[in-house]
PDB file of N, CA and C in Angstrom:
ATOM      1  N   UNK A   1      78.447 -14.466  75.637  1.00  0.00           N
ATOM      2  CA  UNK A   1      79.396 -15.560  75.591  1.00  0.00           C
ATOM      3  C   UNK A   1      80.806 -14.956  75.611  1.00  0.00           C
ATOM      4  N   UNK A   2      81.486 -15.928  76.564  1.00  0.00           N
ATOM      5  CA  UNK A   2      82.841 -15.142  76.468  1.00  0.00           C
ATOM      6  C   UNK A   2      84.016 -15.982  75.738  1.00  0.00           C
ATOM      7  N   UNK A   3      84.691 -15.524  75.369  1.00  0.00           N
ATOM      8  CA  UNK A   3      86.168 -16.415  74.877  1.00  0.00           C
ATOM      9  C   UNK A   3      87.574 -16.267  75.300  1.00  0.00           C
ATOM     10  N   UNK A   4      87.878 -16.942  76.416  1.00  0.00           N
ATOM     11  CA  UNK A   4      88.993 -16.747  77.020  1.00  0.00           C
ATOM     12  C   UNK A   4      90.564 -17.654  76.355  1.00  0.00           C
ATOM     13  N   UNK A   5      91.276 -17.333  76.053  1.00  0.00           N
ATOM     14  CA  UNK A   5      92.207 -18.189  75.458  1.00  0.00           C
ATOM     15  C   UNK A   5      93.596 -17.811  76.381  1.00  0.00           C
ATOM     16  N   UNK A   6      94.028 -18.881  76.572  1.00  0.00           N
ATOM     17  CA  UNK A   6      95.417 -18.975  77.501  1.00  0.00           C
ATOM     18  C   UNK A   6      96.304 -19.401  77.152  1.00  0.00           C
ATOM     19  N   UNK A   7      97.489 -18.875  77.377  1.00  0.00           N
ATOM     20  CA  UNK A   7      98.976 -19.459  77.310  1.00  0.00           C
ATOM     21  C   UNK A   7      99.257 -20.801  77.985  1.00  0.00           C
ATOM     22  N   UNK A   8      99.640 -22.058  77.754  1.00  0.00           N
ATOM     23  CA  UNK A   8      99.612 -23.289  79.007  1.00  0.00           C
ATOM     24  C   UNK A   8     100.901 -23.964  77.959  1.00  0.00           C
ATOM     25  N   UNK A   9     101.724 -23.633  78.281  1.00  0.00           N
ATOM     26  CA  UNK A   9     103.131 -24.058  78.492  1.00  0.00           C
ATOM     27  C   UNK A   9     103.749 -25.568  79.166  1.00  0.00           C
ATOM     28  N   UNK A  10     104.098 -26.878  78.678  1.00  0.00           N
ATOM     29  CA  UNK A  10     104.772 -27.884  79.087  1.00  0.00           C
ATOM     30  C   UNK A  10     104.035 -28.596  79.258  1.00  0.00           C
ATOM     31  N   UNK A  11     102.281 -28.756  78.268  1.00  0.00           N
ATOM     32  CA  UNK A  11     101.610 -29.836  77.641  1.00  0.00           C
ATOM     33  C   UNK A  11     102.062 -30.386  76.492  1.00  0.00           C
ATOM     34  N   UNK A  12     102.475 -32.067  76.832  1.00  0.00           N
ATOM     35  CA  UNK A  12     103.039 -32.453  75.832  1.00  0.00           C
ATOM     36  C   UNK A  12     102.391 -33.664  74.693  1.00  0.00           C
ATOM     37  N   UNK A  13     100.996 -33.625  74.707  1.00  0.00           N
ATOM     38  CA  UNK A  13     100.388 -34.705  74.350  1.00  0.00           C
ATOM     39  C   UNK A  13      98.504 -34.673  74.592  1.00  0.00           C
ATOM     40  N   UNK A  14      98.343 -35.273  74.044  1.00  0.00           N
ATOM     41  CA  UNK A  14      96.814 -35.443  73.834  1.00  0.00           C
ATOM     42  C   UNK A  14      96.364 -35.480  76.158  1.00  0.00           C
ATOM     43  N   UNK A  15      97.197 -36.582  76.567  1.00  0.00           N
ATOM     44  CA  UNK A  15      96.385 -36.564  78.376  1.00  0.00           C
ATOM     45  C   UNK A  15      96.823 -35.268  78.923  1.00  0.00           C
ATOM     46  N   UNK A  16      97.678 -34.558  78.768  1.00  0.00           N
ATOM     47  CA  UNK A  16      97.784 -33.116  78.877  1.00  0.00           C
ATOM     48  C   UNK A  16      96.879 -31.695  78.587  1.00  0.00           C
ATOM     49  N   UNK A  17      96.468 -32.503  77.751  1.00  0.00           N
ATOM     50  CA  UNK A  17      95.368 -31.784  76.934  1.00  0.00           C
ATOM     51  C   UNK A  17      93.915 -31.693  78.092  1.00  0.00           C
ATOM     52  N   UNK A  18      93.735 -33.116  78.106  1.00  0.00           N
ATOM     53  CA  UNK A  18      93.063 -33.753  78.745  1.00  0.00           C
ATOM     54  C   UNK A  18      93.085 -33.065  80.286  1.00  0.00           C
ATOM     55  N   UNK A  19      93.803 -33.687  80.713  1.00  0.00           N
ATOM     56  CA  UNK A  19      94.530 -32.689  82.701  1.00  0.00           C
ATOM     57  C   UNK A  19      93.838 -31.375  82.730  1.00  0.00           C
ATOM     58  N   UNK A  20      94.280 -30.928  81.533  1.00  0.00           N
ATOM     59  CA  UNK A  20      93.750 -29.485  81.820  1.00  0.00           C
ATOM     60  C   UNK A  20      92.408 -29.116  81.567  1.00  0.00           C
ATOM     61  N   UNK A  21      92.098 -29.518  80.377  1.00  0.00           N
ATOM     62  CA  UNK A  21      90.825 -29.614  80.435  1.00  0.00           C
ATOM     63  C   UNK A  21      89.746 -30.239  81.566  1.00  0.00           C
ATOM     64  N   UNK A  22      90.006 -30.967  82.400  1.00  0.00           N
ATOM     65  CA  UNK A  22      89.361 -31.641  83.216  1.00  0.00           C
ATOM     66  C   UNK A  22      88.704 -30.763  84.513  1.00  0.00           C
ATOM     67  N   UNK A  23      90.801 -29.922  84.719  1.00  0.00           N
ATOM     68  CA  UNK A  23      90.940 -29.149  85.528  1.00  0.00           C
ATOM     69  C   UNK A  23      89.685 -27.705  85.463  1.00  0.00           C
ATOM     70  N   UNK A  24      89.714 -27.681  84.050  1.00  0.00           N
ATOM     71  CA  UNK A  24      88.862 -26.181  83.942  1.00  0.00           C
ATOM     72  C   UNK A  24      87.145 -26.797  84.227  1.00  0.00           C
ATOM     73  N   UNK A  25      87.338 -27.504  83.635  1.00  0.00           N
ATOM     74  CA  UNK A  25      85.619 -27.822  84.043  1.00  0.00           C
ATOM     75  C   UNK A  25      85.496 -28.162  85.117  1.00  0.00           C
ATOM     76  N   UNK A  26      86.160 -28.995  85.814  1.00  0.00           N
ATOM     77  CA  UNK A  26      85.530 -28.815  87.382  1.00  0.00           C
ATOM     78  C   UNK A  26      85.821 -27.334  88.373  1.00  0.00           C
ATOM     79  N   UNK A  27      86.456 -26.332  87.640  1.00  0.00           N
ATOM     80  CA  UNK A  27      86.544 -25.224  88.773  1.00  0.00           C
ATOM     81  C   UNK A  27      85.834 -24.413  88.179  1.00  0.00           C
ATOM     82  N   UNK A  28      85.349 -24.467  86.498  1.00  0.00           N
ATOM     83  CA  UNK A  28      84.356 -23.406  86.188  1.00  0.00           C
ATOM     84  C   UNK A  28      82.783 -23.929  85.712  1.00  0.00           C
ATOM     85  N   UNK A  29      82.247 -22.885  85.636  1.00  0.00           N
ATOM     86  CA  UNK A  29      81.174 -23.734  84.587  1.00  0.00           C
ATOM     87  C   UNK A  29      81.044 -23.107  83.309  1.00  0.00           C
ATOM     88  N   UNK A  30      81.415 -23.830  82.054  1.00  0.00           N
ATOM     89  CA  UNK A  30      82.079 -23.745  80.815  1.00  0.00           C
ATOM     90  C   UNK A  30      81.566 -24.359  79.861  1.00  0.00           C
ATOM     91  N   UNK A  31      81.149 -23.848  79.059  1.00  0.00           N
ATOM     92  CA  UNK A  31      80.320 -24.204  77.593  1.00  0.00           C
ATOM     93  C   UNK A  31      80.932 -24.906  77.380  1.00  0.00           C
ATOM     94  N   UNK A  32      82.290 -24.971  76.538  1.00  0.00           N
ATOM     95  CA  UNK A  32      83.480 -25.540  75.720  1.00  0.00           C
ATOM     96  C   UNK A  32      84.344 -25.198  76.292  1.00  0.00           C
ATOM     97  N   UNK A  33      85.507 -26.242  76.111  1.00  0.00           N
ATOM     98  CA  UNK A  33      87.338 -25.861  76.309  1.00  0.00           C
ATOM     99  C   UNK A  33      88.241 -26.637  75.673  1.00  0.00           C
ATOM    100  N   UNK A  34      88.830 -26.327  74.483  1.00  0.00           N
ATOM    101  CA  UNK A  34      89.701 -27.040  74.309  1.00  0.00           C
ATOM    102  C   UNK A  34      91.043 -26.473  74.104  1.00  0.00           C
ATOM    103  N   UNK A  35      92.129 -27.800  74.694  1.00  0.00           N
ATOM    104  CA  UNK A  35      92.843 -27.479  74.886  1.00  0.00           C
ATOM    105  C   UNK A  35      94.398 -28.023  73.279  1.00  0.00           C
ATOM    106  N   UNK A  36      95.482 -27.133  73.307  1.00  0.00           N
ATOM    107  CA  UNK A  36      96.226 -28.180  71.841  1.00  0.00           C
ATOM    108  C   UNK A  36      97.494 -27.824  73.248  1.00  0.00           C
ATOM    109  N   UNK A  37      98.283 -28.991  72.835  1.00  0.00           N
ATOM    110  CA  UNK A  37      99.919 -28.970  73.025  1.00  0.00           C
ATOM    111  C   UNK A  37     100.489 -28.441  71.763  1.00  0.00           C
ATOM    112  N   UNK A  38     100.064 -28.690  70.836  1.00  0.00           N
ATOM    113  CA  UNK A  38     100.658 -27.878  69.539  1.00  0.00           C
ATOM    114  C   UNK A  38     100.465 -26.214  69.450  1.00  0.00           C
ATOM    115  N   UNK A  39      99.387 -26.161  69.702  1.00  0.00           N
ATOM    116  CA  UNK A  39      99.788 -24.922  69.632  1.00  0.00           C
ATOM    117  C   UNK A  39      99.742 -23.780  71.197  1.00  0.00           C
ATOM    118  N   UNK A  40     100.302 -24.773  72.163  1.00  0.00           N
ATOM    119  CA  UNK A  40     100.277 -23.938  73.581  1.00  0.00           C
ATOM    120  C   UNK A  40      99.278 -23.365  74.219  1.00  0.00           C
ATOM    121  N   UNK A  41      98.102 -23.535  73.704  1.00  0.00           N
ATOM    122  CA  UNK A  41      97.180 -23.298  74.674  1.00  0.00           C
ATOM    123  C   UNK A  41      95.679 -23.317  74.457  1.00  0.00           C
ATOM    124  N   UNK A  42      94.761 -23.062  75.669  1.00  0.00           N
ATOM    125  CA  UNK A  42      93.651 -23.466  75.871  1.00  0.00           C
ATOM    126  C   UNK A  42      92.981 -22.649  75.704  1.00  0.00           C
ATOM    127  N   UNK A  43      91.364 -22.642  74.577  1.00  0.00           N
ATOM    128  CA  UNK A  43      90.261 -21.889  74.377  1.00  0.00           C
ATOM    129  C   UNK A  43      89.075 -22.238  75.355  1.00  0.00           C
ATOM    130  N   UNK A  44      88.524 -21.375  76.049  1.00  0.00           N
ATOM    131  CA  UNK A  44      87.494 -21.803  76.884  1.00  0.00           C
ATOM    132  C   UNK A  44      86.560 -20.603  76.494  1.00  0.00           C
ATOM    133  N   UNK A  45      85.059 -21.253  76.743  1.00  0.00           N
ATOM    134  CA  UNK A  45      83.717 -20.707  75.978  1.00  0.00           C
ATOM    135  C   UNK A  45      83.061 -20.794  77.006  1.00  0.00           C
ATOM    136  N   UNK A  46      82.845 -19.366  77.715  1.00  0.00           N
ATOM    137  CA  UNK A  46      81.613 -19.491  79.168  1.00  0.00           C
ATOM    138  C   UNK A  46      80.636 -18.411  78.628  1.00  0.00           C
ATOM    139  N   UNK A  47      79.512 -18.529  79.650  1.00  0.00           N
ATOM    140  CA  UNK A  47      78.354 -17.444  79.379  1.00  0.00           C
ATOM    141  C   UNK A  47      78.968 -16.262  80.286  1.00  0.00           C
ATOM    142  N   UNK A  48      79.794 -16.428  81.168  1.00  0.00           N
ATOM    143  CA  UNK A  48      79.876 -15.579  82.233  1.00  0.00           C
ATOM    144  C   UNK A  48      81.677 -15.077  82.230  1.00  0.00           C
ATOM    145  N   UNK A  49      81.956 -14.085  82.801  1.00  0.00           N
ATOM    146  CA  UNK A  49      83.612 -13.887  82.365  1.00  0.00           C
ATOM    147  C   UNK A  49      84.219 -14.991  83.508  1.00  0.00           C
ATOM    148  N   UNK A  50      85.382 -15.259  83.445  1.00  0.00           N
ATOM    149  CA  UNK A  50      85.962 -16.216  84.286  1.00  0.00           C
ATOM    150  C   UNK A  50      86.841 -15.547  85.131  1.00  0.00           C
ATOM    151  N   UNK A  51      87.156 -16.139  86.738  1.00  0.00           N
ATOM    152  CA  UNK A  51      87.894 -15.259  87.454  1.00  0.00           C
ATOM    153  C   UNK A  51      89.597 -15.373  86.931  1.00  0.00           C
ATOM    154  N   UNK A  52      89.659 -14.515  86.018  1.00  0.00           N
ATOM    155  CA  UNK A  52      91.464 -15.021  85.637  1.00  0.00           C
ATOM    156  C   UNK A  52      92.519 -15.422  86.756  1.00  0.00           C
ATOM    157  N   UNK A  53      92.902 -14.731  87.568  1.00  0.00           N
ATOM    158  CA  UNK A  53      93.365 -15.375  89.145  1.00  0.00           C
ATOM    159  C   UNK A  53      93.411 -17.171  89.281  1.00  0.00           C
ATOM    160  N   UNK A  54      91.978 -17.379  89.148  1.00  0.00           N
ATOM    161  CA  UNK A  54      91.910 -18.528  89.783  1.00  0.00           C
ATOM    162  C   UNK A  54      91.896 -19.195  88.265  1.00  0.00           C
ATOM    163  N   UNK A  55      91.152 -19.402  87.151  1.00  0.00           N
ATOM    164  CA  UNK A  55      91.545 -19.569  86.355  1.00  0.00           C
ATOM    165  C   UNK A  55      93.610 -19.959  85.922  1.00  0.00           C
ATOM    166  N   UNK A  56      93.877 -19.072  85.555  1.00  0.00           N
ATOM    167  CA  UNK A  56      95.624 -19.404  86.123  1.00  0.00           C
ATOM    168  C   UNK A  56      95.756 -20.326  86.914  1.00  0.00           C
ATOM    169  N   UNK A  57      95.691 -19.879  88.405  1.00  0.00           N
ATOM    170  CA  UNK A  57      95.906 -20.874  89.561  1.00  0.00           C
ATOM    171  C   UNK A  57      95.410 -22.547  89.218  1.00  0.00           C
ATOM    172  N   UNK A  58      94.310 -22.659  88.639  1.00  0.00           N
ATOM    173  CA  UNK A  58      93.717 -23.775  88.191  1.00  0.00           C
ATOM    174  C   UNK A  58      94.386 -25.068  87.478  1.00  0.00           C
ATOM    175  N   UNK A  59      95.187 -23.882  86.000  1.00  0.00           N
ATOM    176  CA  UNK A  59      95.714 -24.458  85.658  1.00  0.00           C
ATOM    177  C   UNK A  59      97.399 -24.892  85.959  1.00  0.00           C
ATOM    178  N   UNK A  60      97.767 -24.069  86.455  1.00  0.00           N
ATOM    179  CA  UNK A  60      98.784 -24.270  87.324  1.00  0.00           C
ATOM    180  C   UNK A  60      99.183 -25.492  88.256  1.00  0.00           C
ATOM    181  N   UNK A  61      98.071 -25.734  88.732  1.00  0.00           N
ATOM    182  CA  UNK A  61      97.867 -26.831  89.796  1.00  0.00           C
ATOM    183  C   UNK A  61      97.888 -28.121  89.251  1.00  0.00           C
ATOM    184  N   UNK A  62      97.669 -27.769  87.757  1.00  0.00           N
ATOM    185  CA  UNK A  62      98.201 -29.244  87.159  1.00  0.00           C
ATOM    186  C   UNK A  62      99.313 -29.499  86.396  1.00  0.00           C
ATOM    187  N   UNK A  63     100.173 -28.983  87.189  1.00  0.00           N
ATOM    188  CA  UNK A  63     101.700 -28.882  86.698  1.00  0.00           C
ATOM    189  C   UNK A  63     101.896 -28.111  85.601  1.00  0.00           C
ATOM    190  N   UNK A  64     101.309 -26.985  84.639  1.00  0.00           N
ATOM    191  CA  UNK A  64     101.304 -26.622  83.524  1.00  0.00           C
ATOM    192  C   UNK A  64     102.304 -25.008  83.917  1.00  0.00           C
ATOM    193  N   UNK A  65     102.500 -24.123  83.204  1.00  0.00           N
ATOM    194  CA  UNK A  65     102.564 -22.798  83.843  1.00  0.00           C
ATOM    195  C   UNK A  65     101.753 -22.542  82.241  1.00  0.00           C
ATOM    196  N   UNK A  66     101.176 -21.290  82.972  1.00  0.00           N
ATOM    197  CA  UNK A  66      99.775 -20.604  82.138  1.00  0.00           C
ATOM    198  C   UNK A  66      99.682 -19.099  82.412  1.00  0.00           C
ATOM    199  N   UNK A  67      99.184 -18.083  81.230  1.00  0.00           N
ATOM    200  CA  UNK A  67      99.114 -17.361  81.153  1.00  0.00           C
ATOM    201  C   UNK A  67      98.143 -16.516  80.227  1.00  0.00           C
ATOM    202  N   UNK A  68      97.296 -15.578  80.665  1.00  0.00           N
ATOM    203  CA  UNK A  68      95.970 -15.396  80.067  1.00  0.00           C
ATOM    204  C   UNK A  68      96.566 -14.628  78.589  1.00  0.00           C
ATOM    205  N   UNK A  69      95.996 -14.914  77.499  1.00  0.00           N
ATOM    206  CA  UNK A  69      96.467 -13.827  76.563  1.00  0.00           C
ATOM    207  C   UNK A  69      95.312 -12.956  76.173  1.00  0.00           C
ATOM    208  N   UNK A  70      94.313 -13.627  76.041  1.00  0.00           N
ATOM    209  CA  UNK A  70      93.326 -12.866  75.681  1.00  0.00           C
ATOM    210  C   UNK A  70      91.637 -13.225  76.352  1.00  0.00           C
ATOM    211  N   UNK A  71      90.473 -12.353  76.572  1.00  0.00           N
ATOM    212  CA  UNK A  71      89.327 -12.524  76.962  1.00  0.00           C
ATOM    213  C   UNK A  71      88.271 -11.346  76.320  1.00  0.00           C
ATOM    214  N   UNK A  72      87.349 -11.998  75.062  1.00  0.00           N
ATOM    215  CA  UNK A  72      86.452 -11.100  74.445  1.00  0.00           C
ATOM    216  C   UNK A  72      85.650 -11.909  74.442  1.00  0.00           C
ATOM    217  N   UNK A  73      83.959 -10.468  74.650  1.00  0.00           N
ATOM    218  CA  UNK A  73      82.966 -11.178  74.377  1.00  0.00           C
ATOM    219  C   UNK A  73      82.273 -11.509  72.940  1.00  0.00           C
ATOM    220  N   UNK A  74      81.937 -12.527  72.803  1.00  0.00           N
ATOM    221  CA  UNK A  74      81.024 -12.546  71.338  1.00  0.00           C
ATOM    222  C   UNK A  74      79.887 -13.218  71.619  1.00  0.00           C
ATOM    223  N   UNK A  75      79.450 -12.743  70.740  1.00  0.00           N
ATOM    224  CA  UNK A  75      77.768 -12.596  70.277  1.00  0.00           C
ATOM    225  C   UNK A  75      77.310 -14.449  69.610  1.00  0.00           C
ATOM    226  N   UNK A  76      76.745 -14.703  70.306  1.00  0.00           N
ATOM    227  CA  UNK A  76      76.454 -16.629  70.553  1.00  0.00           C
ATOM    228  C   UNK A  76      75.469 -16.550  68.983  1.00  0.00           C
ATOM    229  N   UNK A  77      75.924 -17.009  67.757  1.00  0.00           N
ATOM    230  CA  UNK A  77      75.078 -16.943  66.501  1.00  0.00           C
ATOM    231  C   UNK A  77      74.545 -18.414  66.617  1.00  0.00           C
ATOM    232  N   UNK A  78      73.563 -18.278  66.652  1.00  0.00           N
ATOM    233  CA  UNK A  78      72.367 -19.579  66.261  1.00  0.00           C
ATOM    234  C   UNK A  78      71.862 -19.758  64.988  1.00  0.00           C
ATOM    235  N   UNK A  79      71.455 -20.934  64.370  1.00  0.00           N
ATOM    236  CA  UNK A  79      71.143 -21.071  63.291  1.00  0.00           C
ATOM    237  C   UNK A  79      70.405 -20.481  62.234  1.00  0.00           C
ATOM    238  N   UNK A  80      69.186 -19.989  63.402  1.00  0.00           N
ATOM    239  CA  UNK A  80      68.466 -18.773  62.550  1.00  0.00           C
ATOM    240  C   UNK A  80      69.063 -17.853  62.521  1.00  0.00           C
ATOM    241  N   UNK A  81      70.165 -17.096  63.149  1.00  0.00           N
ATOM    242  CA  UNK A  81      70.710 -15.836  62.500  1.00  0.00           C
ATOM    243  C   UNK A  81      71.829 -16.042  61.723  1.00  0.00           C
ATOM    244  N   UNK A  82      71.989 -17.465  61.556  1.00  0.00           N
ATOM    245  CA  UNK A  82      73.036 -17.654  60.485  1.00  0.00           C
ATOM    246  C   UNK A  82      72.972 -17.649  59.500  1.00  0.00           C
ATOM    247  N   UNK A  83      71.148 -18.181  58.949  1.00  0.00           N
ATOM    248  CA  UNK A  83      70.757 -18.171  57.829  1.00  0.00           C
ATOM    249  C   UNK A  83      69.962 -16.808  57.347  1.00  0.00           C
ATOM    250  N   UNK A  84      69.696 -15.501  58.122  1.00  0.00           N
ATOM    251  CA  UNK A  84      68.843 -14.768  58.248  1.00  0.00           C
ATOM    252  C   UNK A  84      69.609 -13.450  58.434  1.00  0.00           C
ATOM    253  N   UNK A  85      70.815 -13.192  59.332  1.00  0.00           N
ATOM    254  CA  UNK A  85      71.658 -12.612  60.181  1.00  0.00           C
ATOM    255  C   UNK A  85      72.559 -11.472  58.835  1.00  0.00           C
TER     256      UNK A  85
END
């Protein structure tokens, strides 16, 4: 599982939030993504790494400017190794 988190700059509200989020799921295929205007940017949760390039470009395209800050993998904990682990 990967965790990509981005810089997304000049979301100002919950449908902003929204835009972008919309944007990432239809160009990736993505566990989770959420996005805050409060705190500038978007967490996205894939099994697979994401192409940052297009990623960016993605979000870009919905009027935002964006910038990757960070991408690590972690280890997907399920219930039994939560209680067991």
């Amino acid at each position: 599982m990967f965790k990509t988190v981005v810089s997304v700059n000049g979301m100002m509200c919950g449908m902003c939030e929204s835009h972008v989020n919309d944007a990432v799921r239809n160009a990736f295929a993505v566990d989770k993504v959420t996005s805050s205007h409060k705190d500038k940017q978007t967490v996205i949760y894939s099994k697979e790494k994401l192409d940052e390039e297009k990623l960016i470009a993605t979000i870009e395209a919905t009027g935002y400017t964006a910038a990757l800050i960070d991408v690590t993998e972690e280890e997907k904990k399920g219930f039994i190794r939560k209680l067991f682990g």
